[in-house]
C-alpha atoms as a PDB file:
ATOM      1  CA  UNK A   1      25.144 112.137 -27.037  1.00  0.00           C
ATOM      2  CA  UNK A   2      23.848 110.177 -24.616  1.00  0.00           C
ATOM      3  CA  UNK A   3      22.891 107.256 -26.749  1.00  0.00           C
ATOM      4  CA  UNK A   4      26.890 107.250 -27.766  1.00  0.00           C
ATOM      5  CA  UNK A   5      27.821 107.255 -24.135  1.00  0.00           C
ATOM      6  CA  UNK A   6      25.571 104.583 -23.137  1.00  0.00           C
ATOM      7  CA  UNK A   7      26.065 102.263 -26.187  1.00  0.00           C
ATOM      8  CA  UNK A   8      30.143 102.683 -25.204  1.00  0.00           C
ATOM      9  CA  UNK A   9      29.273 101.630 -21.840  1.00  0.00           C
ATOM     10  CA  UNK A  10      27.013  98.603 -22.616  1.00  0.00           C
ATOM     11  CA  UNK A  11      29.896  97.228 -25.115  1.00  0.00           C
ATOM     12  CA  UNK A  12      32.953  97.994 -22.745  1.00  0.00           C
ATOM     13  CA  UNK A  13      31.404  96.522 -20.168  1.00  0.00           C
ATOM     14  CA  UNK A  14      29.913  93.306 -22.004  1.00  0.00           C
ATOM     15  CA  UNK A  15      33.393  93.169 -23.137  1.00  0.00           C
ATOM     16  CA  UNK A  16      34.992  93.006 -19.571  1.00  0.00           C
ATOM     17  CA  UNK A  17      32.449  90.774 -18.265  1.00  0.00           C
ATOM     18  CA  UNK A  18      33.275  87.998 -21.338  1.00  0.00           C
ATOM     19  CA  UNK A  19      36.879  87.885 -20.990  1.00  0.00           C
ATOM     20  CA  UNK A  20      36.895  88.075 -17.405  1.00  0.00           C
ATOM     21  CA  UNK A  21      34.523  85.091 -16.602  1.00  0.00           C
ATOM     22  CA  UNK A  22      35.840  82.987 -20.032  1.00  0.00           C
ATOM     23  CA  UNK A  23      32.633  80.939 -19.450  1.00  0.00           C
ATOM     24  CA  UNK A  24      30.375  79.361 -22.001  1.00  0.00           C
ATOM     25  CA  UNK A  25      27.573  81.355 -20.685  1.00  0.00           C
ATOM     26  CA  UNK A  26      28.517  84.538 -21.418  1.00  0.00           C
ATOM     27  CA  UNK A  27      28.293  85.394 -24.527  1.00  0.00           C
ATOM     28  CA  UNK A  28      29.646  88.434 -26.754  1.00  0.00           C
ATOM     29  CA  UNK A  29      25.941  90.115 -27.417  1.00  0.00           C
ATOM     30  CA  UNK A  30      24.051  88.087 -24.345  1.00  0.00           C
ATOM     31  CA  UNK A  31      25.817  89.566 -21.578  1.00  0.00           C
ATOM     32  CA  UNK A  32      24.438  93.361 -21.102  1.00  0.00           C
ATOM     33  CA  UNK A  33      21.365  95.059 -22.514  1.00  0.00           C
ATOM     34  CA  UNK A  34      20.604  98.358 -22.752  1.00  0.00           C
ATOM     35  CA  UNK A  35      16.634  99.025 -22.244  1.00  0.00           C
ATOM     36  CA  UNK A  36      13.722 100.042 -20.217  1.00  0.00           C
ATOM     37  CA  UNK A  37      12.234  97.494 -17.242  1.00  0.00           C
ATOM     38  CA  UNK A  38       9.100  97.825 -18.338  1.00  0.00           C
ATOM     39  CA  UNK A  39       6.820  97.492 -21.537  1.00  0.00           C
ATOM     40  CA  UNK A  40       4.301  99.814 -22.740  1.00  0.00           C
ATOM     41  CA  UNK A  41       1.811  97.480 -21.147  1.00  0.00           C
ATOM     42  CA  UNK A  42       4.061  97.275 -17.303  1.00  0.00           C
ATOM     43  CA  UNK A  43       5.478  93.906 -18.390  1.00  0.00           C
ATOM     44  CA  UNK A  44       8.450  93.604 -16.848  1.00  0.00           C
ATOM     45  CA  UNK A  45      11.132  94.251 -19.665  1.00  0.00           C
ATOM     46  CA  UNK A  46      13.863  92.050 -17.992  1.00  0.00           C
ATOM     47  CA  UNK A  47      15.732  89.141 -19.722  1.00  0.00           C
ATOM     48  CA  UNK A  48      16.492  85.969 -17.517  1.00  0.00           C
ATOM     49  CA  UNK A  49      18.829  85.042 -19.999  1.00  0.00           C
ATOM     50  CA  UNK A  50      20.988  88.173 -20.082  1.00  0.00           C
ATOM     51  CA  UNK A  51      22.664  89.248 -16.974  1.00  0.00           C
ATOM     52  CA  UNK A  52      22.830  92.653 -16.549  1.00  0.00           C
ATOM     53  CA  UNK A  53      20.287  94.991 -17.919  1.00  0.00           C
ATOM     54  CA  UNK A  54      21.477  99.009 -17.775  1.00  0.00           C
ATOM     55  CA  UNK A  55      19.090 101.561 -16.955  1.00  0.00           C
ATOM     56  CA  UNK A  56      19.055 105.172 -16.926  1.00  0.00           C
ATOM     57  CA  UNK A  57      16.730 106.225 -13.965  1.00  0.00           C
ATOM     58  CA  UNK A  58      17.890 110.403 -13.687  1.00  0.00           C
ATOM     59  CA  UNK A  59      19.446 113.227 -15.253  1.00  0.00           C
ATOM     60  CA  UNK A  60      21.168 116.089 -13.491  1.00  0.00           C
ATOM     61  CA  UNK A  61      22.848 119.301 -14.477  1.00  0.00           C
ATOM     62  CA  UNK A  62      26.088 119.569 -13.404  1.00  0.00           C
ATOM     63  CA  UNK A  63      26.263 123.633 -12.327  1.00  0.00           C
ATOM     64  CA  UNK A  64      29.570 125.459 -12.568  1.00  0.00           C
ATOM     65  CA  UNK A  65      30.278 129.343 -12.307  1.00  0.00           C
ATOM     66  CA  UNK A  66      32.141 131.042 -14.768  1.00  0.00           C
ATOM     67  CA  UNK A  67      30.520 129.290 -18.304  1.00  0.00           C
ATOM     68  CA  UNK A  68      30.938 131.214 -20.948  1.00  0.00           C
ATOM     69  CA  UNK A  69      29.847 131.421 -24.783  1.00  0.00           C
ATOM     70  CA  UNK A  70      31.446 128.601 -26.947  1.00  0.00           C
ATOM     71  CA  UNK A  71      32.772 129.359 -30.588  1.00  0.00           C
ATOM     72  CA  UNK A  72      32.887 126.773 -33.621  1.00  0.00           C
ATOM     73  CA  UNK A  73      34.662 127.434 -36.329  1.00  0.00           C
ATOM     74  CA  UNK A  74      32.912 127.496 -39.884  1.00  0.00           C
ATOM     75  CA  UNK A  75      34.453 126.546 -43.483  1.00  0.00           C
ATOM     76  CA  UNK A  76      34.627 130.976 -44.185  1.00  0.00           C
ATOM     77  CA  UNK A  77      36.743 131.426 -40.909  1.00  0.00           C
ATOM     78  CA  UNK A  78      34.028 132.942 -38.976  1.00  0.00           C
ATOM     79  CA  UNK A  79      32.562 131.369 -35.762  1.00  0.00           C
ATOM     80  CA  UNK A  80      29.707 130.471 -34.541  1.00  0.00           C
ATOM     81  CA  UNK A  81      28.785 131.822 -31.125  1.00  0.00           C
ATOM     82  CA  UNK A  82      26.892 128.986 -28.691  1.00  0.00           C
ATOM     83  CA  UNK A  83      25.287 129.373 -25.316  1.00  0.00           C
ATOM     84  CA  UNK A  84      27.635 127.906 -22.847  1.00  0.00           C
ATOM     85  CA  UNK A  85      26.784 124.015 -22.762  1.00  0.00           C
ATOM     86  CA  UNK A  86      24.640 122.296 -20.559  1.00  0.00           C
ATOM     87  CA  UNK A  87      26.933 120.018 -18.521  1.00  0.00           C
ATOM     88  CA  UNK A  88      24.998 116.590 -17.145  1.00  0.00           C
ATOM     89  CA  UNK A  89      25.447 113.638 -15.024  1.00  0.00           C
ATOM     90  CA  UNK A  90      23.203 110.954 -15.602  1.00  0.00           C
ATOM     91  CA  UNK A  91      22.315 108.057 -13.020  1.00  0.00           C
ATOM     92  CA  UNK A  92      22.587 104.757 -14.305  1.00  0.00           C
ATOM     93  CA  UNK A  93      21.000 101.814 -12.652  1.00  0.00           C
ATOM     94  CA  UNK A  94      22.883  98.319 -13.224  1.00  0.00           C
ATOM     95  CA  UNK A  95      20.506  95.403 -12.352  1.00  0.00           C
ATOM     96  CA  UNK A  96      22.113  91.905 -12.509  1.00  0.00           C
ATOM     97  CA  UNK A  97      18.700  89.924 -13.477  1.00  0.00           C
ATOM     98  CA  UNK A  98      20.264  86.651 -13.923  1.00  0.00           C
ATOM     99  CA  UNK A  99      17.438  83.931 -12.837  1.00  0.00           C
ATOM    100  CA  UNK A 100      20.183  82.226 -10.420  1.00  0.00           C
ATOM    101  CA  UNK A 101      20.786  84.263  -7.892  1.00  0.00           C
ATOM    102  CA  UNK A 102      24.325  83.202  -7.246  1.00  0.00           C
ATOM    103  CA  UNK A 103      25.119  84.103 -10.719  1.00  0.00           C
ATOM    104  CA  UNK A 104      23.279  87.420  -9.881  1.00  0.00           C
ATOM    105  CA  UNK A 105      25.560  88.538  -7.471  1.00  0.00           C
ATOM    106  CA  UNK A 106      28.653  87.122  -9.121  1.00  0.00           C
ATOM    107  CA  UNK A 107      27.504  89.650 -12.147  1.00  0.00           C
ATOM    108  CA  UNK A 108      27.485  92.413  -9.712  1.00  0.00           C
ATOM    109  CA  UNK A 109      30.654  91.871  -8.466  1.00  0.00           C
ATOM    110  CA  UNK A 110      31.878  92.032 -12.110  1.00  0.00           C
ATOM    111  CA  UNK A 111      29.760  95.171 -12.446  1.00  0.00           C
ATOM    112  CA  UNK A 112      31.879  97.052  -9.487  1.00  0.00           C
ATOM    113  CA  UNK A 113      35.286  95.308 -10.373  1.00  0.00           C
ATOM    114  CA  UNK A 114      34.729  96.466 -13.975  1.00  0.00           C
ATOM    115  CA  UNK A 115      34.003 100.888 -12.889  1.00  0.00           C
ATOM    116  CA  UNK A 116      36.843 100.009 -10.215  1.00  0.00           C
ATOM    117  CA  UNK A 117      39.533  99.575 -12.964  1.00  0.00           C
ATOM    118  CA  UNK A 118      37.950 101.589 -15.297  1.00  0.00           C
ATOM    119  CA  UNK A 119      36.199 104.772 -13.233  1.00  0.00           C
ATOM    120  CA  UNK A 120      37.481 107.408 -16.264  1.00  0.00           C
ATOM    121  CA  UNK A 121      36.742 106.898 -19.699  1.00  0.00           C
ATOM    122  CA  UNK A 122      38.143 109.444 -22.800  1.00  0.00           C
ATOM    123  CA  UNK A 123      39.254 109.092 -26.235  1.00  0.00           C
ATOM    124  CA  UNK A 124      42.554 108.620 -25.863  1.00  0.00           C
ATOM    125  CA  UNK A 125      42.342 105.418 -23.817  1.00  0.00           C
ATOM    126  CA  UNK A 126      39.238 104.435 -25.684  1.00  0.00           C
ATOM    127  CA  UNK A 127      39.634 105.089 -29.561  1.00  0.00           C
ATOM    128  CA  UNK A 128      35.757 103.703 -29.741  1.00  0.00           C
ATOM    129  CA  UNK A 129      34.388 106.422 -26.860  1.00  0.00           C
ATOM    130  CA  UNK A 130      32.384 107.791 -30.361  1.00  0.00           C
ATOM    131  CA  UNK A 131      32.027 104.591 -32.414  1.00  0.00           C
ATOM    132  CA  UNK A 132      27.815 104.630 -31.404  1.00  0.00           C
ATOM    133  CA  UNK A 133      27.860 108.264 -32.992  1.00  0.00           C
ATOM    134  CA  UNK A 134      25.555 107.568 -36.476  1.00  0.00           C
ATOM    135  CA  UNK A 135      26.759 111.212 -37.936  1.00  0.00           C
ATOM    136  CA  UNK A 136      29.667 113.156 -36.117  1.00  0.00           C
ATOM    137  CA  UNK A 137      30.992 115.558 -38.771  1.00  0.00           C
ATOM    138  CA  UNK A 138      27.277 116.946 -39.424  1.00  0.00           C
ATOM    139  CA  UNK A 139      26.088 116.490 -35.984  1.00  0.00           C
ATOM    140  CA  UNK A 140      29.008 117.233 -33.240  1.00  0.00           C
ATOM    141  CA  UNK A 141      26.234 116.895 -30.207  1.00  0.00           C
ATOM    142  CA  UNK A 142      26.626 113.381 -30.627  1.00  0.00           C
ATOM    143  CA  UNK A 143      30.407 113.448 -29.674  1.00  0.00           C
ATOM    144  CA  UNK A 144      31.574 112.936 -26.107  1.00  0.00           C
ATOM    145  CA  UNK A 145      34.960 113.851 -24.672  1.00  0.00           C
ATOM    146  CA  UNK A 146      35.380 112.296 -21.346  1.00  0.00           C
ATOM    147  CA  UNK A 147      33.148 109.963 -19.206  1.00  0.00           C
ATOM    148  CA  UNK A 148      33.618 109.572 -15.496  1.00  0.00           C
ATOM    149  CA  UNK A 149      31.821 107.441 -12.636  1.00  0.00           C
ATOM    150  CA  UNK A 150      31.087 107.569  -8.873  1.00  0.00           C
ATOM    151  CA  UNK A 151      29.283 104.514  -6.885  1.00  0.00           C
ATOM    152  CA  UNK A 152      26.156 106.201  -5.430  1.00  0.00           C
ATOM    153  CA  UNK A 153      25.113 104.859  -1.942  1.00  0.00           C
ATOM    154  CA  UNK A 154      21.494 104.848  -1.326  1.00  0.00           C
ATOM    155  CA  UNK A 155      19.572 104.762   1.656  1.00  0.00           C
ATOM    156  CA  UNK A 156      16.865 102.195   1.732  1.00  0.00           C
ATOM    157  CA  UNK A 157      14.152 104.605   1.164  1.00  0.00           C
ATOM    158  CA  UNK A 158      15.963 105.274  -2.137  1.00  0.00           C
ATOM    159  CA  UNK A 159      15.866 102.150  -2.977  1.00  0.00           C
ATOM    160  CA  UNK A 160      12.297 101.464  -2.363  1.00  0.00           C
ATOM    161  CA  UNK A 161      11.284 104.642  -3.407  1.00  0.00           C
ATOM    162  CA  UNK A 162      13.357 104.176  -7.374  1.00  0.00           C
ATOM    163  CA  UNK A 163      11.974 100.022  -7.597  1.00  0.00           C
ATOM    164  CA  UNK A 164       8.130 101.207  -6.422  1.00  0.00           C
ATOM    165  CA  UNK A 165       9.164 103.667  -9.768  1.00  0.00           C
ATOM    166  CA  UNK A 166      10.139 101.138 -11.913  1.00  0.00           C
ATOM    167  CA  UNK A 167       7.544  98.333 -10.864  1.00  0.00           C
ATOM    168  CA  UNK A 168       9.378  95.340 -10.566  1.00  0.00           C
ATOM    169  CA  UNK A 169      10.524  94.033  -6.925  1.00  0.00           C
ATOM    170  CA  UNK A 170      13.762  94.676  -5.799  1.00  0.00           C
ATOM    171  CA  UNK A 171      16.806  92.935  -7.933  1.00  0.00           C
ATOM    172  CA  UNK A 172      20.491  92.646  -7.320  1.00  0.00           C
ATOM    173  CA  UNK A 173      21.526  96.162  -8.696  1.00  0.00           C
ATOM    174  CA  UNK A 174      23.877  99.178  -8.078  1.00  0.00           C
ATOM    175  CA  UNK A 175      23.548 102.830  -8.685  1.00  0.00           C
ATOM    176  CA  UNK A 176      26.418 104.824 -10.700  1.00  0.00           C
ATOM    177  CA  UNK A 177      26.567 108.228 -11.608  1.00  0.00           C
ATOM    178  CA  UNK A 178      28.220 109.067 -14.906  1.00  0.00           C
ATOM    179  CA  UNK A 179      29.934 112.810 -15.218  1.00  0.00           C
ATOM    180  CA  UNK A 180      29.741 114.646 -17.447  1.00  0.00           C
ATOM    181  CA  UNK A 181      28.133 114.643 -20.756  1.00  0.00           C
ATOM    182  CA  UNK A 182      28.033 118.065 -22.485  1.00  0.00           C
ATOM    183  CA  UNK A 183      24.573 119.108 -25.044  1.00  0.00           C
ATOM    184  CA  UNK A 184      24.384 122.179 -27.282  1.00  0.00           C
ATOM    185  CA  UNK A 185      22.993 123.112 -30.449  1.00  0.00           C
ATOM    186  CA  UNK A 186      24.536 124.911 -33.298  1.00  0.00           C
ATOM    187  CA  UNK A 187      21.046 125.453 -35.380  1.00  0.00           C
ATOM    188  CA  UNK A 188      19.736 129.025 -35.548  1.00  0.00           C
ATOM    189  CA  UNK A 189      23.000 130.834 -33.719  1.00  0.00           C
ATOM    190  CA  UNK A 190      24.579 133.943 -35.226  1.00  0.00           C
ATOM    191  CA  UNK A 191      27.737 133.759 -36.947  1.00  0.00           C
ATOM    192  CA  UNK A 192      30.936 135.795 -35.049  1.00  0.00           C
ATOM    193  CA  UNK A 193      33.665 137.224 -36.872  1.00  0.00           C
ATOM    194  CA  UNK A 194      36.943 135.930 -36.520  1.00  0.00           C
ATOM    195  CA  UNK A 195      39.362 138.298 -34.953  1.00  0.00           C
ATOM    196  CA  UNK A 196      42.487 139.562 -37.493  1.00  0.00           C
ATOM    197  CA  UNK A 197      43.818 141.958 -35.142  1.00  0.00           C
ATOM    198  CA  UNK A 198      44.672 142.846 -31.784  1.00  0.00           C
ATOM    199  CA  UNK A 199      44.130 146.754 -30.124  1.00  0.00           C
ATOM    200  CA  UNK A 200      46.689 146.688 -26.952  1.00  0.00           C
ATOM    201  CA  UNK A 201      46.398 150.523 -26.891  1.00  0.00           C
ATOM    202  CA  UNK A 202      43.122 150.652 -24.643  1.00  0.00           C
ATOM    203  CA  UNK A 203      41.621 153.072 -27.248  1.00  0.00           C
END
């Protein structure tokens, strides 16, 4: 699930970024890269040659009232019953590591033009939202319905406080928050029966 959603990302926006520059130097497949900053060792894990480098650097529950259970139909027309999903929002960081810094911030600026245009993100609009999922008929978790982003602001105490996390020194980067994936599991639930009839008597 959230290897779909950020694998959609990564290729949408690599996508944008080519066609909208039309520049020799930007690459399909040497544009964005999806990875940690750092190596095992704390090697910094960024690319000079690549210019922006997608992080994920939180995950947050998105809490609503009123969940309730969630049925899935099976092949003998019974369900089965789930917990309600978890519902999560996970903050990416976007760092434009470019080694010209010109080019940096022009990558940015691509970055914000590119979730200004596109801030909503479903199947519908996107027939390849699910095209990173490796088994969806057997494994449903994988499969995403809707994707949505918000521009976080921070403070700079935020910022120093997420770069001393990371290690490196402070790069040309942005923040955004991407609502709302939804996890559940289907292994070891009980099966419901399906309803065949209706008692509108009260009794």
């Amino acid at each position: 699930m959230i290897r779909t959603a950020l694998q959609f990302i990564q290729k949408e926006l690599e996508a944008y970024i080519v066609s909208r520059e039309n520049d020799s130097s930007y690459t399909t497949g040497h544009v964005v890269d999806l990875k940690p900053p750092a190596l095992p060792n704390g090697n910094i894990n960024l690319n000079d040659a690549t210019h922006i480098t997608i992080i994920m650097v939180g995950v947050e529950e998105e809490r609503r009232e009123g969940k309730r259970p969630y049925y899935v139909p099976t092949e003998d027309k019974q369900f089965l019953q789930l917990n309600p999903p978890v519902e999560v929002n996970l903050n990416l960081l976007f760092i434009a590591n470019n080694s010209n810094y010109e080019t940096a911030l022009r990558d940015l600026s691509n970055v914000i033009c590119f979730f200004q245009s596109n801030y909503t993100f479903d199947e519908q609009r996107y027939p390849s939202l699910n095209g990173g999922a490796t088994d969806p008929n057997n494994k449903p978790w994988q499969l995403i319905e809707r994707l949505s982003f918000q521009m976080l602001s921070l403070s700079f105490e935020q910022q120093n406080n997420l770069w001393g996390m990371l290690g490196p020194k402070y790069i040309p980067s942005i923040v955004y928050r991407m609502k709302m994936l939804t996890a559940f599991d289907t292994k070891g639930k009980e099966k419901a029966p399906a309803i065949t009839e209706l008692n509108l008597s009260g009794n």
